[in-house]
C-alpha atoms as a PDB file:
ATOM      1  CA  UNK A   1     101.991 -93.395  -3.258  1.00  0.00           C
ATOM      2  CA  UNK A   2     100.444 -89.853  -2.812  1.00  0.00           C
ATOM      3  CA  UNK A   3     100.902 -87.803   0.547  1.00  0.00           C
ATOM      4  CA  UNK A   4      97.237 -88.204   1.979  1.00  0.00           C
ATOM      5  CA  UNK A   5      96.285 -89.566   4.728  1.00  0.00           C
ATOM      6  CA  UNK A   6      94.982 -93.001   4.967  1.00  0.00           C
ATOM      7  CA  UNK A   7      91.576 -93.713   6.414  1.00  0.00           C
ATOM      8  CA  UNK A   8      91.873 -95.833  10.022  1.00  0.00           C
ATOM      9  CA  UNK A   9      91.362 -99.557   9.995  1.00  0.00           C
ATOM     10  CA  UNK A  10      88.458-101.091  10.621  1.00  0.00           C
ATOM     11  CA  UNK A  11      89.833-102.839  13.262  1.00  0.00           C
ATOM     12  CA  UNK A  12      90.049 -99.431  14.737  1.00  0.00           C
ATOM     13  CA  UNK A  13      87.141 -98.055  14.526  1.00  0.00           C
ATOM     14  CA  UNK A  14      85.492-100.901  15.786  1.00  0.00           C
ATOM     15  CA  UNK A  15      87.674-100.847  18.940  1.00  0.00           C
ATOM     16  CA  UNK A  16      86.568 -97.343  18.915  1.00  0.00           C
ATOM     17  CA  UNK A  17      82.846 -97.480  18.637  1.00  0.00           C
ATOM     18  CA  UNK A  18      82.896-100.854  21.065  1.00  0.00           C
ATOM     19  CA  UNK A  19      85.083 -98.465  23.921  1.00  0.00           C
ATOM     20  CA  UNK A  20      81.870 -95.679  23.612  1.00  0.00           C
ATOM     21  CA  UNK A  21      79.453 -98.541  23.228  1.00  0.00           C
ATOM     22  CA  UNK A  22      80.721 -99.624  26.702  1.00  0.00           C
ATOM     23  CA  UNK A  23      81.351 -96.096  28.481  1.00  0.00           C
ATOM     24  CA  UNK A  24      77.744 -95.199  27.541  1.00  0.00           C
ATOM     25  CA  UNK A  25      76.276 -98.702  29.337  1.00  0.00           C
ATOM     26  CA  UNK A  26      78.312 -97.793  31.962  1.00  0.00           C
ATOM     27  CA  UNK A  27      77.634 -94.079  32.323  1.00  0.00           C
ATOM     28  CA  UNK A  28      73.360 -95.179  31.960  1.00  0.00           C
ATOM     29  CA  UNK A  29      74.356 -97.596  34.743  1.00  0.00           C
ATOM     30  CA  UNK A  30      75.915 -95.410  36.650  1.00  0.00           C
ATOM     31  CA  UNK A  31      72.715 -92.913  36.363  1.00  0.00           C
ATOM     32  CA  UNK A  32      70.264 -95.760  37.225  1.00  0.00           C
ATOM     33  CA  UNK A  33      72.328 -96.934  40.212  1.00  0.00           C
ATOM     34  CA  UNK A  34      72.191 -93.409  41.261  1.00  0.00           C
ATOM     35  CA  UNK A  35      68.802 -92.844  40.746  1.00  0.00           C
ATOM     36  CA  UNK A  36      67.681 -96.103  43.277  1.00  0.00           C
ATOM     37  CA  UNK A  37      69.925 -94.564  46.214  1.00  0.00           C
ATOM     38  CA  UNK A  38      73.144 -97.027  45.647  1.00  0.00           C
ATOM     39  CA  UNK A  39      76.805 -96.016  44.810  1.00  0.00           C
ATOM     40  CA  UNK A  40      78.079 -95.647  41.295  1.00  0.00           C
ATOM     41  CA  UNK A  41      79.538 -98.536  39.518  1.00  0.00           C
ATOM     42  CA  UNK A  42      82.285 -96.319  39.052  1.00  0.00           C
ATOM     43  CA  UNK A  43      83.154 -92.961  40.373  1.00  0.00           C
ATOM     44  CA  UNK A  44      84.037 -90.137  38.075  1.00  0.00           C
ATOM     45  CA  UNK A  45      84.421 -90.073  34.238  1.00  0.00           C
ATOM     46  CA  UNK A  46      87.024 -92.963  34.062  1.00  0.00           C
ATOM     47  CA  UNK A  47      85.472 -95.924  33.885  1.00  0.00           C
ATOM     48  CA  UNK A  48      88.526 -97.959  34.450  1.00  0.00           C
ATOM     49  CA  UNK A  49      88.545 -97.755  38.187  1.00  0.00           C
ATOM     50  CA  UNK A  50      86.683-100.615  39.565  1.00  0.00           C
ATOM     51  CA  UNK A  51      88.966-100.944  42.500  1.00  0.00           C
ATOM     52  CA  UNK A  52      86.490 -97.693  43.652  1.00  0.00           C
ATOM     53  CA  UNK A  53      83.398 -99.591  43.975  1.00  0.00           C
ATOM     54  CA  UNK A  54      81.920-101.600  46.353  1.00  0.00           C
ATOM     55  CA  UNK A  55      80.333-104.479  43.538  1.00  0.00           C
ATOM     56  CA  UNK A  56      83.303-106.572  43.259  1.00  0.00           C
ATOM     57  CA  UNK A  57      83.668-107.069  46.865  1.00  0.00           C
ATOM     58  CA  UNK A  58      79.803-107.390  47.114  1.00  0.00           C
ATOM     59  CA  UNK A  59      80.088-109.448  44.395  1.00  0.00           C
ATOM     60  CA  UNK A  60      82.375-112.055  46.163  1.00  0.00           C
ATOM     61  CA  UNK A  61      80.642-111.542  49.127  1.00  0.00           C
ATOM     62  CA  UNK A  62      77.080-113.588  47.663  1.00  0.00           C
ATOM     63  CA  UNK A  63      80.128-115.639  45.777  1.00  0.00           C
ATOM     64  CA  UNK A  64      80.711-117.040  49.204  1.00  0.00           C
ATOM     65  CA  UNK A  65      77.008-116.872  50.542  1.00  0.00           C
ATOM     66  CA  UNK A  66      76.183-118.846  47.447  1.00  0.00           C
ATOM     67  CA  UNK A  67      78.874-121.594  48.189  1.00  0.00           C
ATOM     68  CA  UNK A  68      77.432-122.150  51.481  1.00  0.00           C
ATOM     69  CA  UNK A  69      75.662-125.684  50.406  1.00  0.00           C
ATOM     70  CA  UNK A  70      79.301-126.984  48.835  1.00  0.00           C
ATOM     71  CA  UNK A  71      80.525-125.843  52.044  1.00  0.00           C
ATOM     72  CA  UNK A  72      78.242-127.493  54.578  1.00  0.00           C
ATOM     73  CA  UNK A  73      78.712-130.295  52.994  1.00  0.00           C
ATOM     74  CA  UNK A  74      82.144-130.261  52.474  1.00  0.00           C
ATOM     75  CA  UNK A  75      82.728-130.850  49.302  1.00  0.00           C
ATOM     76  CA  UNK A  76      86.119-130.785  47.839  1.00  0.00           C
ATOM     77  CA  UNK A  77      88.228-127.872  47.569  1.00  0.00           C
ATOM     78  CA  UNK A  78      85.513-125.418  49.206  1.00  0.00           C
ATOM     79  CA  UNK A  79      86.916-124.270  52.004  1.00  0.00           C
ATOM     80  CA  UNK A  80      85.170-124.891  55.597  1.00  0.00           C
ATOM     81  CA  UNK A  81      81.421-122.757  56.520  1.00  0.00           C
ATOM     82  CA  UNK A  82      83.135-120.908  59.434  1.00  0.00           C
ATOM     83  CA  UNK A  83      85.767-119.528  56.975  1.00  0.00           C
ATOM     84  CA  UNK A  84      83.457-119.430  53.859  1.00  0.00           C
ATOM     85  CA  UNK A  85      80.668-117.423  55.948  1.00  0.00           C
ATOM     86  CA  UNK A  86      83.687-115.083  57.327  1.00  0.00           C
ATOM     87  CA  UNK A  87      85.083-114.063  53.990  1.00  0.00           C
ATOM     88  CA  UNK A  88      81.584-113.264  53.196  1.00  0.00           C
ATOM     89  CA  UNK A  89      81.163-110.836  55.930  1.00  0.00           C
ATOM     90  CA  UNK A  90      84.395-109.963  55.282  1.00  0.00           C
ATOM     91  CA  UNK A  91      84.513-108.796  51.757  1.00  0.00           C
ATOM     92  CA  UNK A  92      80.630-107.384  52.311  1.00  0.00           C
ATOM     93  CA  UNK A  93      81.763-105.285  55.166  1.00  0.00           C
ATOM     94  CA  UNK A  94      84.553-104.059  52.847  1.00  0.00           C
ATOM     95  CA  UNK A  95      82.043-103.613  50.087  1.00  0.00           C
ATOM     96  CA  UNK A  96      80.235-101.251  52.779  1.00  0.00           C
ATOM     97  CA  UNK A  97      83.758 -99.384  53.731  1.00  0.00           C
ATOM     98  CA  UNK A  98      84.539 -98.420  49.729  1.00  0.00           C
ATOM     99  CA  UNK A  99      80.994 -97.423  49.490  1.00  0.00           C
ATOM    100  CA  UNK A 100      81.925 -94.055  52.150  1.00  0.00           C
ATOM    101  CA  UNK A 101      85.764 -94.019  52.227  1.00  0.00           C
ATOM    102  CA  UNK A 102      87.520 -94.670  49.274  1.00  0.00           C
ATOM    103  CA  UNK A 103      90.740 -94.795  50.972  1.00  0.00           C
ATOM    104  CA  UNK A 104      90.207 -97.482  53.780  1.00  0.00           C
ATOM    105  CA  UNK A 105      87.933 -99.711  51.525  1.00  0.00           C
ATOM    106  CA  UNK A 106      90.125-101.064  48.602  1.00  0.00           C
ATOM    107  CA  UNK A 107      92.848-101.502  51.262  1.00  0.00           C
ATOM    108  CA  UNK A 108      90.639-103.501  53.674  1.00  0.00           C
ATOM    109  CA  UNK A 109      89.412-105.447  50.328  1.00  0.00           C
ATOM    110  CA  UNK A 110      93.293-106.029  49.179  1.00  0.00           C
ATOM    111  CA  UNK A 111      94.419-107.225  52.579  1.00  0.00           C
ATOM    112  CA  UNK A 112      91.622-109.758  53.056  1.00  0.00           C
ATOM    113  CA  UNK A 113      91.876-110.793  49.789  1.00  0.00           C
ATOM    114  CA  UNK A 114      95.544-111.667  49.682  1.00  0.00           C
ATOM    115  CA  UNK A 115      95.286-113.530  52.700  1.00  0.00           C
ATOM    116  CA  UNK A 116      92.442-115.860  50.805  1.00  0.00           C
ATOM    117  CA  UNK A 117      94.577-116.172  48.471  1.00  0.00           C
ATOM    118  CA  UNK A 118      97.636-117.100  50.509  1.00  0.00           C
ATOM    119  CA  UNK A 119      95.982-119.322  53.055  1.00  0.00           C
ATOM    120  CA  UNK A 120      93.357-121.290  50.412  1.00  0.00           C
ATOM    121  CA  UNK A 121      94.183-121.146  46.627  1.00  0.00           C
ATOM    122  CA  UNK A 122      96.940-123.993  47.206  1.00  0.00           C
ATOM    123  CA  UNK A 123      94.468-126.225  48.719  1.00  0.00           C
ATOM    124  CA  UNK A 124      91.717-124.938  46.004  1.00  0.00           C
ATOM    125  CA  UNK A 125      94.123-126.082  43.212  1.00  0.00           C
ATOM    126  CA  UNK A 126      95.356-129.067  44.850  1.00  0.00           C
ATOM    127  CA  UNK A 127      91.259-130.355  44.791  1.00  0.00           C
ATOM    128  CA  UNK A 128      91.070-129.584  40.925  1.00  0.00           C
ATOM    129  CA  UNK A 129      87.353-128.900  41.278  1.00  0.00           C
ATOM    130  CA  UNK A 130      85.999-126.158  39.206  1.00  0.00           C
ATOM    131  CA  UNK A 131      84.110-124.569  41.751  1.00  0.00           C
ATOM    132  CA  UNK A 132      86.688-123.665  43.829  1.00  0.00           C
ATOM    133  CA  UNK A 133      88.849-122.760  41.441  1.00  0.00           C
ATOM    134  CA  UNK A 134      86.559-119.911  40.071  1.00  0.00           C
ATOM    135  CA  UNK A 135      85.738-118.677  42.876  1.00  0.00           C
ATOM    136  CA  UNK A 136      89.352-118.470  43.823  1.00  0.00           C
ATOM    137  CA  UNK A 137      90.043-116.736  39.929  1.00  0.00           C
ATOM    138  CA  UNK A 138      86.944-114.150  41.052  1.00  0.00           C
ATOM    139  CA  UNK A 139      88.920-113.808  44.827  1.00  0.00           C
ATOM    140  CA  UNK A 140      92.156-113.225  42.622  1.00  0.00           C
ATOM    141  CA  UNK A 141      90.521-110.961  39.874  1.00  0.00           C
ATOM    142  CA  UNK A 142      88.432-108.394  42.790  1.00  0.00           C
ATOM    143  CA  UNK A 143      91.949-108.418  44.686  1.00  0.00           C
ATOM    144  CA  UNK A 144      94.080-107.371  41.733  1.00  0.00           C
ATOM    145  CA  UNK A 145      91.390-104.369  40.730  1.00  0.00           C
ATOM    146  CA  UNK A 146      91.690-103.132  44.958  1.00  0.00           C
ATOM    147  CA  UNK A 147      95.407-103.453  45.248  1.00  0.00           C
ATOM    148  CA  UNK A 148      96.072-101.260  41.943  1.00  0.00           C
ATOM    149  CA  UNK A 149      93.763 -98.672  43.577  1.00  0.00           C
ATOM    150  CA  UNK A 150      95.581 -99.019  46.748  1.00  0.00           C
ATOM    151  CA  UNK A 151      98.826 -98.867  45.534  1.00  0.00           C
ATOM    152  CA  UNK A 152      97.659 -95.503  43.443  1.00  0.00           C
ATOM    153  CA  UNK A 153      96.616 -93.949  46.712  1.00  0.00           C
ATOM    154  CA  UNK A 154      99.532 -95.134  48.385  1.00  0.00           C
ATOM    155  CA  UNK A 155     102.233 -94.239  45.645  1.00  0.00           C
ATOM    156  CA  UNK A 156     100.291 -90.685  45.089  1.00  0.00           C
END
């Protein structure tokens, strides 16, 4: 065994090139968003801080607005329209809030989702439907990217 160094793995490199494959999408995405008038996917060079944009509560927002037939006619594990059609406005007007405060926004996102997840997963998995159940995983997922950025803000 000689003393030079040994090359990286490919394993490596691909993880490499695949990490600037995906911060270049994101930074042209970013530029594009900007460009039409709308917020940033993600604010600032790190592209790890979804719990800064609005999209994932938007995102759950037409989640819920899309749900609406399951829920009128109340299907199994979906919960009620009253309560589907709030957490829409809900997570949408939280969308809004990240979009200009980046403090009250995730927080307002965290709380509401945490009390969807308190109040209506157990009845969600109870039902065993699929439906439900994602959109409970994508209430769960949006939740866990706001309450990391709200516990940064409130730990820093």
């Amino acid at each position: 065994m000689s003393g030079t160094a040994r090359a990286p793995t490919t394993t490596t490199t691909t993880a490499t090139t695949l990490r600037g494959r995906f911060e270049d999408a994101a930074d042209a995405l970013n530029a594009r968003l900007v460009r039409a008038g709308l917020p940033p996917l993600v604010n600032g060079p790190d592209t790890s801080r979804i719990g800064l944009s609005p999209y994932p509560a938007w995102g759950l927002s037409a989640a819920f607005i899309a749900s609406a037939p399951q829920m009128i006619r109340k299907a199994p594990g979906w919960p009620s329209l009253v309560i589907g059609g709030g957490f829409a406005g809900v997570f949408g007007l939280s969308g809004y809030i990240t979009s200009i405060d980046q403090e009250n926004g995730p927080s307002m996102a965290t709380a509401w989702g945490l009390v969807y997840g308190f109040s209506l997963i157990p009845h969600t998995l109870q039902s065993r439907r699929p439906g439900p159940i994602l959109l409970s995983a994508a209430v769960a997922g949006a939740t866990a990217c706001y309450a990391y950025e709200f516990a940064d803000y409130m730990l820093n």
